[in-house]
Structures are given as C-alpha cells and as structure tokens.
PDB file of N, CA and C in Angstrom:
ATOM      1  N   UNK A   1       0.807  -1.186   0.000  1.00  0.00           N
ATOM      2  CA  UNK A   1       0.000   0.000   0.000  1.00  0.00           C
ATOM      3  C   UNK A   1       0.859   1.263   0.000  1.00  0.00           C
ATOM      4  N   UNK A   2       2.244   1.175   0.513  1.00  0.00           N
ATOM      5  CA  UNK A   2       3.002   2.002   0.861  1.00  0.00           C
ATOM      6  C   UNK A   2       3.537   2.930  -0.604  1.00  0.00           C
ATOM      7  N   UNK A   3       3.908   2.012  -1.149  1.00  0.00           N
ATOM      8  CA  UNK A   3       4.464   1.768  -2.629  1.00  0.00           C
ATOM      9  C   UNK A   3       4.005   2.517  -3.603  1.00  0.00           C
ATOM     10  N   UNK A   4       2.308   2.818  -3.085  1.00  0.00           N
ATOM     11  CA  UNK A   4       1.210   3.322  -4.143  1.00  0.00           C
ATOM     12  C   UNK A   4       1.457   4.767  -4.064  1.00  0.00           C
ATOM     13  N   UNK A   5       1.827   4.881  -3.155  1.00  0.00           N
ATOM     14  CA  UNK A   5       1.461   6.415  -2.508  1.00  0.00           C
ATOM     15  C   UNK A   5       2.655   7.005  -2.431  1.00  0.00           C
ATOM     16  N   UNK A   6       3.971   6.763  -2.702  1.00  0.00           N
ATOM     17  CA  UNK A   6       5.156   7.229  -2.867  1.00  0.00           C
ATOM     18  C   UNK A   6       6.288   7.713  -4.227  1.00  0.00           C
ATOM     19  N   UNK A   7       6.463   8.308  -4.156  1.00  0.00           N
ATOM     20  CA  UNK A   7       7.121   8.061  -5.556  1.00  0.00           C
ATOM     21  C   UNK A   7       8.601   7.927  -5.714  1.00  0.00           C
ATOM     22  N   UNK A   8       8.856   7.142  -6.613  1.00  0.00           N
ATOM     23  CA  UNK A   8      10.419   6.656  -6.675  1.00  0.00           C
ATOM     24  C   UNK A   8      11.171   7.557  -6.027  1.00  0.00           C
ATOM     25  N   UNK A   9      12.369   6.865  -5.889  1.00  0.00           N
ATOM     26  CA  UNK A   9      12.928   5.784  -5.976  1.00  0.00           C
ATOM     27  C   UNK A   9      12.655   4.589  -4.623  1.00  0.00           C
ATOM     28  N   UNK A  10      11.787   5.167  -3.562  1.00  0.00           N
ATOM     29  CA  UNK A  10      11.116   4.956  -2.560  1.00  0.00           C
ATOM     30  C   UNK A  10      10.091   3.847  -2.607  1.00  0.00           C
ATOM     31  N   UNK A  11       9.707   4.328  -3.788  1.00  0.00           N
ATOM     32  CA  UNK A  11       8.259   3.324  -4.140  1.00  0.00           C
ATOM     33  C   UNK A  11       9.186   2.013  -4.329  1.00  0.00           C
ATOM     34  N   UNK A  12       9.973   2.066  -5.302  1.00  0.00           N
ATOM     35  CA  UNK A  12      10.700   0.430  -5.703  1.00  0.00           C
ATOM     36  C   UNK A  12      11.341  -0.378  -4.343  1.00  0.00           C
ATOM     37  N   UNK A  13      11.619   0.620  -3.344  1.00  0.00           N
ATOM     38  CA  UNK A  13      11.864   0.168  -1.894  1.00  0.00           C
ATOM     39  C   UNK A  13      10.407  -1.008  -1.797  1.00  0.00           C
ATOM     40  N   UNK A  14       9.872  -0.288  -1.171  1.00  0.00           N
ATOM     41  CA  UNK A  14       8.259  -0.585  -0.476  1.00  0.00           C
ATOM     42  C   UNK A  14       7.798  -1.925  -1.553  1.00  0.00           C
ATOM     43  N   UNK A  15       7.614  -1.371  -2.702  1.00  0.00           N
ATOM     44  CA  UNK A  15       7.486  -2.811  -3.895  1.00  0.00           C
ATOM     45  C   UNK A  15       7.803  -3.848  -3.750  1.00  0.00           C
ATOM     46  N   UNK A  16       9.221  -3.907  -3.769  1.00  0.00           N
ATOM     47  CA  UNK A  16      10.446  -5.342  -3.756  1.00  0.00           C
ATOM     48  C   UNK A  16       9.948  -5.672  -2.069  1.00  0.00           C
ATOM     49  N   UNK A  17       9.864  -5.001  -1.135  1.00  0.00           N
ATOM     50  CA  UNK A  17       9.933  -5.143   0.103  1.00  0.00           C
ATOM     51  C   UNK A  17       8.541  -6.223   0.056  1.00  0.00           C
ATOM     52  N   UNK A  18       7.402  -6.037  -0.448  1.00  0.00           N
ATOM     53  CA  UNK A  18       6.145  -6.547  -0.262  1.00  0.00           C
ATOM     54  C   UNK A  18       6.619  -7.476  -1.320  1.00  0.00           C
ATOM     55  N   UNK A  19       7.077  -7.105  -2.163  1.00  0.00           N
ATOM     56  CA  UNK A  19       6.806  -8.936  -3.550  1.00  0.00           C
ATOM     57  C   UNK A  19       7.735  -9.866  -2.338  1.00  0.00           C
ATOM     58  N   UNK A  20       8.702  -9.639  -2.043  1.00  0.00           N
ATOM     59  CA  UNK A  20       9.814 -10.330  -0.994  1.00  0.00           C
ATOM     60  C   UNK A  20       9.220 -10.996   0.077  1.00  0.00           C
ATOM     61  N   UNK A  21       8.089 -10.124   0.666  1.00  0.00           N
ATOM     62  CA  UNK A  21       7.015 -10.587   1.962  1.00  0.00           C
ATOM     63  C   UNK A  21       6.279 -12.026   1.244  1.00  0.00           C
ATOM     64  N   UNK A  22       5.990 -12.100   0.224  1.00  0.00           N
ATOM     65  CA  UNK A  22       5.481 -12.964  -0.266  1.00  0.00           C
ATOM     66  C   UNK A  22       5.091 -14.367  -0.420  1.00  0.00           C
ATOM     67  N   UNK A  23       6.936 -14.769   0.078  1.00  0.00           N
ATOM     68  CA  UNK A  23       7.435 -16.013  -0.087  1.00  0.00           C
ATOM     69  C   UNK A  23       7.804 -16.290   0.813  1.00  0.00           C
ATOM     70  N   UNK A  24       7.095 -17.891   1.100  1.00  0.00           N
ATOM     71  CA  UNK A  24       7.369 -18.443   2.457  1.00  0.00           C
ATOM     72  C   UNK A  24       8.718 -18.812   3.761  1.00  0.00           C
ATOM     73  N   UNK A  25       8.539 -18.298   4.264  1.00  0.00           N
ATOM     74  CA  UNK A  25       9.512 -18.704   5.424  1.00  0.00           C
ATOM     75  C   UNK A  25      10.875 -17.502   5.185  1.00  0.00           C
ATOM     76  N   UNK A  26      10.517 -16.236   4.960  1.00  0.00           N
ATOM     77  CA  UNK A  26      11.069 -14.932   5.384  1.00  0.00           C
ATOM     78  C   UNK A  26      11.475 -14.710   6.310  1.00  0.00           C
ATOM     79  N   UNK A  27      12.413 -14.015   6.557  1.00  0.00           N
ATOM     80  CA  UNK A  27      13.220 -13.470   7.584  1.00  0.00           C
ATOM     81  C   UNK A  27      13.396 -11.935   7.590  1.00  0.00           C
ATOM     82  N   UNK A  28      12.220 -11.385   8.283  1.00  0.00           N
ATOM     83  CA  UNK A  28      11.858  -9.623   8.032  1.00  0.00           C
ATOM     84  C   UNK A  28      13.662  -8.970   7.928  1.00  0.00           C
ATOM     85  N   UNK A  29      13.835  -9.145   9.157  1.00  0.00           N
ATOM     86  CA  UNK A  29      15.017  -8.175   9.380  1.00  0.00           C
ATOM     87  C   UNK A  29      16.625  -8.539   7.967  1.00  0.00           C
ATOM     88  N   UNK A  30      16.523  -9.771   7.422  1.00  0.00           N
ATOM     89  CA  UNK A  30      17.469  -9.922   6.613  1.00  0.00           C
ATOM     90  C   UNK A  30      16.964  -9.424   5.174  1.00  0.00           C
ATOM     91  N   UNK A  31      15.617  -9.491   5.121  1.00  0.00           N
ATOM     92  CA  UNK A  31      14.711  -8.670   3.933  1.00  0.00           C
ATOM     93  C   UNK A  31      15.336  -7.331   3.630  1.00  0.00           C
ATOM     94  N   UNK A  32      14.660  -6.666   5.282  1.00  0.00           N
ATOM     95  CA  UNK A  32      14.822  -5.051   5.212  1.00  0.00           C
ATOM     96  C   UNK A  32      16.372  -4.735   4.703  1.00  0.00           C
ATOM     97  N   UNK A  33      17.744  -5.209   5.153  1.00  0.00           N
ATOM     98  CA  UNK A  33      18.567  -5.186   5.181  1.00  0.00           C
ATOM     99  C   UNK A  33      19.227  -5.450   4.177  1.00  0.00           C
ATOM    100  N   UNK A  34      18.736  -6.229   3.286  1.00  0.00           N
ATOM    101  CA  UNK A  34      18.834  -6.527   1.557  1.00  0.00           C
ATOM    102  C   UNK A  34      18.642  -5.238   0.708  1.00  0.00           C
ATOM    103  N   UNK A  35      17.016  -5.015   0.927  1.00  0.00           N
ATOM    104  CA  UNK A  35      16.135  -3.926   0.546  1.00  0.00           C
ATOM    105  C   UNK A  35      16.874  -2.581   0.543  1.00  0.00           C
ATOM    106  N   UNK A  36      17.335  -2.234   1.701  1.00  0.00           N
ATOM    107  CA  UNK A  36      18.102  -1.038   2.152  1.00  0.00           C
ATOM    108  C   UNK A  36      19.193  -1.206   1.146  1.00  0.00           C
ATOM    109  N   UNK A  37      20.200  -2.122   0.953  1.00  0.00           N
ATOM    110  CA  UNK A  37      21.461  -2.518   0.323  1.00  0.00           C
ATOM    111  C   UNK A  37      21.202  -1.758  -1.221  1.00  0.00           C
ATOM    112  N   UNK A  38      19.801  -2.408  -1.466  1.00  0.00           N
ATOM    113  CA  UNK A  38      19.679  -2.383  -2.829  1.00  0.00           C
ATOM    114  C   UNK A  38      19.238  -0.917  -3.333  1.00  0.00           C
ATOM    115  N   UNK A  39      18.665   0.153  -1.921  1.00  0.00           N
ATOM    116  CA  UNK A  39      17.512   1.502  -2.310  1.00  0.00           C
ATOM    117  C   UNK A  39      19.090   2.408  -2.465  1.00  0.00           C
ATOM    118  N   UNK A  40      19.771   2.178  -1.438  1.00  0.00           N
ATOM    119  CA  UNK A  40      21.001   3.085  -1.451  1.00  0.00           C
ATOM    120  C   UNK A  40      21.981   2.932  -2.930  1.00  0.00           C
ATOM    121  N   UNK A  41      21.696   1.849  -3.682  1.00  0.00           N
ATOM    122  CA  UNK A  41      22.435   2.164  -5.088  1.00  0.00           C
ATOM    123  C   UNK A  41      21.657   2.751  -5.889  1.00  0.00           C
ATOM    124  N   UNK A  42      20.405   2.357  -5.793  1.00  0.00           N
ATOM    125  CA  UNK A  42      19.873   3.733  -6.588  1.00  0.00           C
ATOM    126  C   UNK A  42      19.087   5.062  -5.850  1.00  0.00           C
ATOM    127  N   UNK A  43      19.172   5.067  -5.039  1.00  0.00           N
ATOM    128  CA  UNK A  43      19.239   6.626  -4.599  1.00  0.00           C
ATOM    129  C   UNK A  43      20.571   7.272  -3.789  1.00  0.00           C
ATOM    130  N   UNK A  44      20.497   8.474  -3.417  1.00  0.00           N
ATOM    131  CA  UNK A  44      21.637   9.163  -3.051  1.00  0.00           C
ATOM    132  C   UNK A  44      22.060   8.770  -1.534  1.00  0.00           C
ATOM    133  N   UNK A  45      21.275   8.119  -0.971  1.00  0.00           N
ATOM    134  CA  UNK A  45      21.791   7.599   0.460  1.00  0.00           C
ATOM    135  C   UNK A  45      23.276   7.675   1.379  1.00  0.00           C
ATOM    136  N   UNK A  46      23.252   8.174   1.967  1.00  0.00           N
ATOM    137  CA  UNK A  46      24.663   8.135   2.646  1.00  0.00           C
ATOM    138  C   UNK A  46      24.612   7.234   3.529  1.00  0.00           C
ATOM    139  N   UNK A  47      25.610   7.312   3.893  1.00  0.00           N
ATOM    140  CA  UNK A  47      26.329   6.007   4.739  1.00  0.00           C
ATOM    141  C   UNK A  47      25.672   6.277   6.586  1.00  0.00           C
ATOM    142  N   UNK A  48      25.385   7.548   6.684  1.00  0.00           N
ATOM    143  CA  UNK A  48      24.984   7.327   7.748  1.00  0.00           C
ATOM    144  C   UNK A  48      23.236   7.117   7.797  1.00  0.00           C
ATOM    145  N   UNK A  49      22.543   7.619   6.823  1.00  0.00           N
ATOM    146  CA  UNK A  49      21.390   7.052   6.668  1.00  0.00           C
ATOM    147  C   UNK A  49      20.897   5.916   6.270  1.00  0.00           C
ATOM    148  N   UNK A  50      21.816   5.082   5.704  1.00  0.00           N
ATOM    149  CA  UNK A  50      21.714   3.525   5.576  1.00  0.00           C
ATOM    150  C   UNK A  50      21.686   3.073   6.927  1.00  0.00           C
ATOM    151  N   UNK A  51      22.582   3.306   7.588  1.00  0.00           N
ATOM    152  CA  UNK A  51      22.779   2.826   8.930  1.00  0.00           C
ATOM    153  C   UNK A  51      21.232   3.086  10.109  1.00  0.00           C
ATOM    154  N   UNK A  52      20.947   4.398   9.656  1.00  0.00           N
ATOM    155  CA  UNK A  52      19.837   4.226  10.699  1.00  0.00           C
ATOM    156  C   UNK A  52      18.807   3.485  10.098  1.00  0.00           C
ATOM    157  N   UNK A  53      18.752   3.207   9.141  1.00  0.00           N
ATOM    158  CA  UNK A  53      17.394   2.251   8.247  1.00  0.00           C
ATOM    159  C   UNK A  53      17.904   0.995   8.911  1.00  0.00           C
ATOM    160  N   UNK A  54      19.439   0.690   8.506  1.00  0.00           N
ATOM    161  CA  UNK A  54      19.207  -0.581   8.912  1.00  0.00           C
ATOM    162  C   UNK A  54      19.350  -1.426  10.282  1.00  0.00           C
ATOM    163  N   UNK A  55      19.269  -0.442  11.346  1.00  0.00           N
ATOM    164  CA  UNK A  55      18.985  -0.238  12.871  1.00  0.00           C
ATOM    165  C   UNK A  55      17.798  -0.285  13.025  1.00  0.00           C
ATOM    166  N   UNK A  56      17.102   0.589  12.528  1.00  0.00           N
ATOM    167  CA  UNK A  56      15.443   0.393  12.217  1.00  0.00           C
ATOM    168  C   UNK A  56      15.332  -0.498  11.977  1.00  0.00           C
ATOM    169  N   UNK A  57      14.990  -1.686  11.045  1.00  0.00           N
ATOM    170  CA  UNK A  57      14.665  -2.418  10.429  1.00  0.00           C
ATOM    171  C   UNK A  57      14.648  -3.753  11.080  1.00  0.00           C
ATOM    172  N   UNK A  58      16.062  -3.467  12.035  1.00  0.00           N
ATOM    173  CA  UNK A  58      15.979  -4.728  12.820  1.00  0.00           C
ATOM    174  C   UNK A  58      15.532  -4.577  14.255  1.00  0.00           C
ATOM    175  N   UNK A  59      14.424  -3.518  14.417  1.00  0.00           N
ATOM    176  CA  UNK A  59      13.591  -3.338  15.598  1.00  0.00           C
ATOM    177  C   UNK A  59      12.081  -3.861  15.130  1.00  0.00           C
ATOM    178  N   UNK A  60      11.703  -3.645  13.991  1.00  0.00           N
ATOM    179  CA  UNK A  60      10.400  -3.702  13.549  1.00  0.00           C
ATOM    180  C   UNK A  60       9.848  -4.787  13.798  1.00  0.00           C
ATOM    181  N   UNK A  61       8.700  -4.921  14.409  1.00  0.00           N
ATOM    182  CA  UNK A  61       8.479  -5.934  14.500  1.00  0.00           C
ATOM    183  C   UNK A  61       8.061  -7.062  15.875  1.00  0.00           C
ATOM    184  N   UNK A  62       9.723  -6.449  16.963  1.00  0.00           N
ATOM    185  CA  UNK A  62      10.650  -6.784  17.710  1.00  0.00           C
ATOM    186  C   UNK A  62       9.849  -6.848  18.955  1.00  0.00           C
ATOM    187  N   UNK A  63       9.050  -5.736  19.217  1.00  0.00           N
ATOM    188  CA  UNK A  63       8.392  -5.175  20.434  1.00  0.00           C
ATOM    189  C   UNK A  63       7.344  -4.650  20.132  1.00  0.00           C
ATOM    190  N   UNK A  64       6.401  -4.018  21.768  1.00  0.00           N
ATOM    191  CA  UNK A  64       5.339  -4.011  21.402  1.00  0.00           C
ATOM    192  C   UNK A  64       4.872  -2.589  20.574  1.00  0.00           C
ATOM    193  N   UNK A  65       3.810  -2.065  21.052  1.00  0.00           N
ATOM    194  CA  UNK A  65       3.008  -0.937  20.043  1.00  0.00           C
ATOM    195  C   UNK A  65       3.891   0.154  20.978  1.00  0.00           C
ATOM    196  N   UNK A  66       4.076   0.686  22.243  1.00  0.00           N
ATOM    197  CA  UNK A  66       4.439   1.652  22.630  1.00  0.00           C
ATOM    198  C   UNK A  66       6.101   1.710  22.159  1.00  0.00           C
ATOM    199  N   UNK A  67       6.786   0.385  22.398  1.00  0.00           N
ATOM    200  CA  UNK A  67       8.409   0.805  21.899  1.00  0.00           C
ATOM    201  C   UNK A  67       8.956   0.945  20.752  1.00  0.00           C
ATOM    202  N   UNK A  68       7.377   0.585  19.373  1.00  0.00           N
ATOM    203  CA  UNK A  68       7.833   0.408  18.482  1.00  0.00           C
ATOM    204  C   UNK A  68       7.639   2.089  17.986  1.00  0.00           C
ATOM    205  N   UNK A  69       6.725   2.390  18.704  1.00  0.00           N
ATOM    206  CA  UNK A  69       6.555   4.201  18.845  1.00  0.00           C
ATOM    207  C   UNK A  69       7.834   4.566  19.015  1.00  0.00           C
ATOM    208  N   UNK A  70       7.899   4.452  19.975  1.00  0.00           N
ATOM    209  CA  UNK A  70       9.552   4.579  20.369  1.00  0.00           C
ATOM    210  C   UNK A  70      10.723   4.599  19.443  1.00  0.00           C
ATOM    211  N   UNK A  71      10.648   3.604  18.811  1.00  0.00           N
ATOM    212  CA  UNK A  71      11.916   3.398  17.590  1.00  0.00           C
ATOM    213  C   UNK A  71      11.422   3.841  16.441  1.00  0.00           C
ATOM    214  N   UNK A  72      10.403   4.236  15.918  1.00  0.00           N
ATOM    215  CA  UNK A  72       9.834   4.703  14.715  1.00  0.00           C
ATOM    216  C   UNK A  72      10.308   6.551  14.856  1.00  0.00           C
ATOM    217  N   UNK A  73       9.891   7.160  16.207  1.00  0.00           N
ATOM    218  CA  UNK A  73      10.011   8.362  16.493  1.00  0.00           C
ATOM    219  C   UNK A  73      11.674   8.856  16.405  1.00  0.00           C
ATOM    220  N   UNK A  74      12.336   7.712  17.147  1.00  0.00           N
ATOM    221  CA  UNK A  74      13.240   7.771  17.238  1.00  0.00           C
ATOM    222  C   UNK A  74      14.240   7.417  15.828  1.00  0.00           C
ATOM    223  N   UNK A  75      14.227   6.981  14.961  1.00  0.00           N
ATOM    224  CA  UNK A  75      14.458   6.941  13.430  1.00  0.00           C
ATOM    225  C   UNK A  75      14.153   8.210  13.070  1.00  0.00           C
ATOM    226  N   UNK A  76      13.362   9.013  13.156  1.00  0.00           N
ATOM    227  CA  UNK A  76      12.633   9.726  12.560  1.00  0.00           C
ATOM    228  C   UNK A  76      13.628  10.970  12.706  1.00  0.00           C
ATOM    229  N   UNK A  77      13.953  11.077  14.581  1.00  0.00           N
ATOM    230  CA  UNK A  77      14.580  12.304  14.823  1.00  0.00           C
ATOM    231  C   UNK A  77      16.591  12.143  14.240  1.00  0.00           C
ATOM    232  N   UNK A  78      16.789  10.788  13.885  1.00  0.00           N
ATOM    233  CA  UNK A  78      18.099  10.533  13.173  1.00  0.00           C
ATOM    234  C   UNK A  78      17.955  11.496  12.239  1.00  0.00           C
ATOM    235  N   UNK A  79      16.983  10.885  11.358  1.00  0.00           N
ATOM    236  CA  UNK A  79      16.727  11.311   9.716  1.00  0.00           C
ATOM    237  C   UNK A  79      16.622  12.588   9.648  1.00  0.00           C
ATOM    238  N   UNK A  80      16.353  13.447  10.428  1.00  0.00           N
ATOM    239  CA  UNK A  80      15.695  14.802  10.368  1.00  0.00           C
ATOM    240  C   UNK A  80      17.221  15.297  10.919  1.00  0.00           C
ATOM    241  N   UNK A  81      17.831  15.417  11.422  1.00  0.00           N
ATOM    242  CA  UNK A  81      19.375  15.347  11.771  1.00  0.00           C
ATOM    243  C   UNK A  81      20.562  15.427  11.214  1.00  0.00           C
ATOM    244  N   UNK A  82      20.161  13.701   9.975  1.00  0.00           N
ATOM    245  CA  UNK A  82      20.742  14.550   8.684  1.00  0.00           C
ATOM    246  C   UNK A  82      20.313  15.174   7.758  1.00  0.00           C
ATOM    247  N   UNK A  83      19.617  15.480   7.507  1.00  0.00           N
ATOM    248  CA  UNK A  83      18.465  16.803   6.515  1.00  0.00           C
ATOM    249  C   UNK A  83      19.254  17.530   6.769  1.00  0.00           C
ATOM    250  N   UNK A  84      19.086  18.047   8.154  1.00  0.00           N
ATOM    251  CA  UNK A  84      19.453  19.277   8.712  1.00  0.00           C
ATOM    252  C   UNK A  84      21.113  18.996   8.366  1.00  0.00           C
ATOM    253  N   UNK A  85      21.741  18.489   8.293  1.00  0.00           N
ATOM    254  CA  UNK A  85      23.537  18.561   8.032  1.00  0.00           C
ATOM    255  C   UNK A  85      23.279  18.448   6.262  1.00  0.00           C
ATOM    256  N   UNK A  86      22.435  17.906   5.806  1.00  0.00           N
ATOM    257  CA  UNK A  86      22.813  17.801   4.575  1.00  0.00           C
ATOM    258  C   UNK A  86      22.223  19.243   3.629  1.00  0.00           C
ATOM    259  N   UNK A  87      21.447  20.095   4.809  1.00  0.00           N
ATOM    260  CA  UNK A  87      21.158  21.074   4.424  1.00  0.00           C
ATOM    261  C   UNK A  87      21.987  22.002   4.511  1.00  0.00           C
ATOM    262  N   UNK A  88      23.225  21.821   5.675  1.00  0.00           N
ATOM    263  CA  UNK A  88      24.225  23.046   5.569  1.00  0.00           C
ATOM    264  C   UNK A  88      25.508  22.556   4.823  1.00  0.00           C
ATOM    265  N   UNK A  89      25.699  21.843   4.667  1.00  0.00           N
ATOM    266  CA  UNK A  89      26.125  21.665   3.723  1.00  0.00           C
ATOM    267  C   UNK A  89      26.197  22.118   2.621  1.00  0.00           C
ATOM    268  N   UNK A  90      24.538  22.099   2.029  1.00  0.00           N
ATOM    269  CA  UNK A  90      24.194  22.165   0.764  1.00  0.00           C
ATOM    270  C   UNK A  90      24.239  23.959   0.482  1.00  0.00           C
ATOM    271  N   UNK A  91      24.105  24.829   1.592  1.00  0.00           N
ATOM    272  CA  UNK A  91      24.049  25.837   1.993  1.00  0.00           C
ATOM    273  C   UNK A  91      25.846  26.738   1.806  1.00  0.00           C
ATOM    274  N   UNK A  92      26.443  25.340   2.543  1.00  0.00           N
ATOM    275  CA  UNK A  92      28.286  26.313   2.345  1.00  0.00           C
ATOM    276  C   UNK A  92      28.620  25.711   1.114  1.00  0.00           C
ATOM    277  N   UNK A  93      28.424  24.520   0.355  1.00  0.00           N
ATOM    278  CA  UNK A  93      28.726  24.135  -0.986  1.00  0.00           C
ATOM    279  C   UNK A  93      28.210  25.096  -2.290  1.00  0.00           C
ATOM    280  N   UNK A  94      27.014  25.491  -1.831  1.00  0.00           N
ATOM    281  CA  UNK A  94      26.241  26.612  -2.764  1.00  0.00           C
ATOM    282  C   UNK A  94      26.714  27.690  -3.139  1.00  0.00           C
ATOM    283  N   UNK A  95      27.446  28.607  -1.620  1.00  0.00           N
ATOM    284  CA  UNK A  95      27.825  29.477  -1.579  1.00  0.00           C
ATOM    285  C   UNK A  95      29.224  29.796  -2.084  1.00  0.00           C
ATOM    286  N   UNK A  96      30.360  28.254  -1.631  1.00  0.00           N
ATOM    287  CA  UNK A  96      31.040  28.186  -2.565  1.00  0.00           C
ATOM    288  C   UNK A  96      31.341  27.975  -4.602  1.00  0.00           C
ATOM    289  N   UNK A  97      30.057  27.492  -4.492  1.00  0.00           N
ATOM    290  CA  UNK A  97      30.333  27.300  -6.038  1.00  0.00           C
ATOM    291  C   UNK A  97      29.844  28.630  -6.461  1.00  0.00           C
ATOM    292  N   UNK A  98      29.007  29.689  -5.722  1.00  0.00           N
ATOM    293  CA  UNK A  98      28.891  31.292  -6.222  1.00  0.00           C
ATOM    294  C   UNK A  98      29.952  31.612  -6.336  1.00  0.00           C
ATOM    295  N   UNK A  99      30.918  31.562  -5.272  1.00  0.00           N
ATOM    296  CA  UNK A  99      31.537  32.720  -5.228  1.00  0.00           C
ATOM    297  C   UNK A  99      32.989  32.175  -6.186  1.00  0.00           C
ATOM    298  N   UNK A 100      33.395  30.946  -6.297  1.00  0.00           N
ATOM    299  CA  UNK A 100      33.893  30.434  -7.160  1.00  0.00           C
ATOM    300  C   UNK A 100      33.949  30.776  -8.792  1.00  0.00           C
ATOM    301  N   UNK A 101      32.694  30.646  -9.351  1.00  0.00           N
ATOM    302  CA  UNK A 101      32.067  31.589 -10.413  1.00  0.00           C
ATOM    303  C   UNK A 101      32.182  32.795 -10.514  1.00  0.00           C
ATOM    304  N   UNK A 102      32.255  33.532  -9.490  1.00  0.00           N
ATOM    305  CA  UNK A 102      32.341  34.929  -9.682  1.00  0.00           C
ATOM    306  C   UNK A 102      34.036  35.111 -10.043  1.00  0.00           C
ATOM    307  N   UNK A 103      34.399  34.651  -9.300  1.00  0.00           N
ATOM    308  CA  UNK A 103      36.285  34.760  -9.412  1.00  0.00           C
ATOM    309  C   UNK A 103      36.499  34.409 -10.388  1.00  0.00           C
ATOM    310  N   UNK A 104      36.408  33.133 -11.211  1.00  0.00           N
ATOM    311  CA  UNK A 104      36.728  32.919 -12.162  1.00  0.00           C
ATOM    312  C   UNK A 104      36.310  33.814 -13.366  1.00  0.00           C
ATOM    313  N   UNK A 105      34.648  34.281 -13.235  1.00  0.00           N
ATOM    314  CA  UNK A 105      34.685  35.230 -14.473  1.00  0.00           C
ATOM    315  C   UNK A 105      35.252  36.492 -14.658  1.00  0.00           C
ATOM    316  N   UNK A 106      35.761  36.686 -13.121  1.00  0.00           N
ATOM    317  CA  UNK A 106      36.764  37.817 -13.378  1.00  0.00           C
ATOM    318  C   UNK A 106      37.815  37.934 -13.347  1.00  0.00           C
ATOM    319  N   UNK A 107      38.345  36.698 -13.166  1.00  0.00           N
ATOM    320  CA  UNK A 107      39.736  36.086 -13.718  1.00  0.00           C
ATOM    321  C   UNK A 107      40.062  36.203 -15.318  1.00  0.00           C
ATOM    322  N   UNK A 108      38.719  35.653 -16.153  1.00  0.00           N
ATOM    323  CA  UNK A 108      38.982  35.550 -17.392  1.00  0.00           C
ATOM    324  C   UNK A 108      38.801  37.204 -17.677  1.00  0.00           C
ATOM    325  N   UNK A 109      37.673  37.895 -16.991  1.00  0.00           N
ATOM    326  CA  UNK A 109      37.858  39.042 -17.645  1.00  0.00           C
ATOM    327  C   UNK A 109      39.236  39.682 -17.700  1.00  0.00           C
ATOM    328  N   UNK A 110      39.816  39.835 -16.492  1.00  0.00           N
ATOM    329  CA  UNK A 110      41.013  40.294 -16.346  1.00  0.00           C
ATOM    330  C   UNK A 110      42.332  39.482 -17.614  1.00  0.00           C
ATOM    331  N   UNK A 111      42.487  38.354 -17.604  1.00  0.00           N
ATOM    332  CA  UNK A 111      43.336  37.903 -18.439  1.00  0.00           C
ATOM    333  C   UNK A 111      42.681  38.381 -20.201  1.00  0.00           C
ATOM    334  N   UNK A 112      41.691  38.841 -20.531  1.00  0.00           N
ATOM    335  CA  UNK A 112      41.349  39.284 -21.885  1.00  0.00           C
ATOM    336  C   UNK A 112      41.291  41.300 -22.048  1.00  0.00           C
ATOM    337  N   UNK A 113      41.669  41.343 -20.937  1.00  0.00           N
ATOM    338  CA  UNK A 113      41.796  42.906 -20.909  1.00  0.00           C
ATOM    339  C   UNK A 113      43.269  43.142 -21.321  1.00  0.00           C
TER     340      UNK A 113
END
C-alpha cells in the first residue's frame, strides 16, 4: 500500500519489500537489510542514513506498540538530523560554487583585458 502512494525511488523500496514478503519462510530483518542494500544504489543515500534504516529495520516488529513508537520516532529524529547537516552543507557548498564563479569570471575578464 506504501508503494502506491510514494514516488520513486522509494516506491521500488516498499514494492520489492512486499513482492519479498510474499514467499514463504522470510526473515523480516534480513529482507529489510537486503532492501536497504539495494535503495542506497539507486538513490543518493549516505552512509549514515543507511545505517539508521538498517537499525530500524531490525527493531520492527521486535516489540510491542508503545516501543515500536519509540523506535519509529526515534528513526525519525536521526533522519531529520541529517536533513538538517545535509542542508548546511548544501548551503556552504552553494555558496562556494557562487563565489567560485564569480572569481573565475573575473579572472577571465582580467586575463582578456
């Protein structure tokens, strides 16, 4: 159901994850952990967000409705953690490739004067 409502490269997660559920005598947590292996080559995933998926993954399931609150919330505030780093990042990388551009076009101006 997940799958329907998402859109790539996410959706092909959730997809493979349910055709995989399929077949008898599964092992959730070596699934998820496949699954994850396989979402991070085709999307941009870093190494530390693989890691909290696949920490997650091997809680699911595990415990009851309140701890799984617990570890769902708690995934959640990882992920949002790196947003936030991959946002400043994206913020001093930006600013460098401005100001980079600027130098250089007045590098060339200067060398054609």
């Amino acid at each position: 159901m997940i799958a329907t409502q998402i859109p790539k490269p996410t959706k092909t997660f959730f997809a493979a994850l349910s055709q995989e559920l399929d077949r008898p005598a599964v092992h959730f947590p070596a699934l998820w952990d496949e699954g994850v292996r396989q979402f991070q080559n085709e999307s941009c995933l870093s190494e530390n967000e693989r890691e909290i998926l696949l920490q997650f993954g091997q809680t699911l399931g595990q415990h009851d409705f309140e701890q799984q609150q617990k570890h769902i919330h708690l995934a959640i505030t990882h992920l949002e953690r790196e947003l936030e780093e991959a946002r400043d990042h994206q913020y001093k990388y930006a600013k460098l490739a401005k100001s980079l551009g600027v130098l250089s076009g007045l590098f060339i101006v200067l060398l054609l004067i």
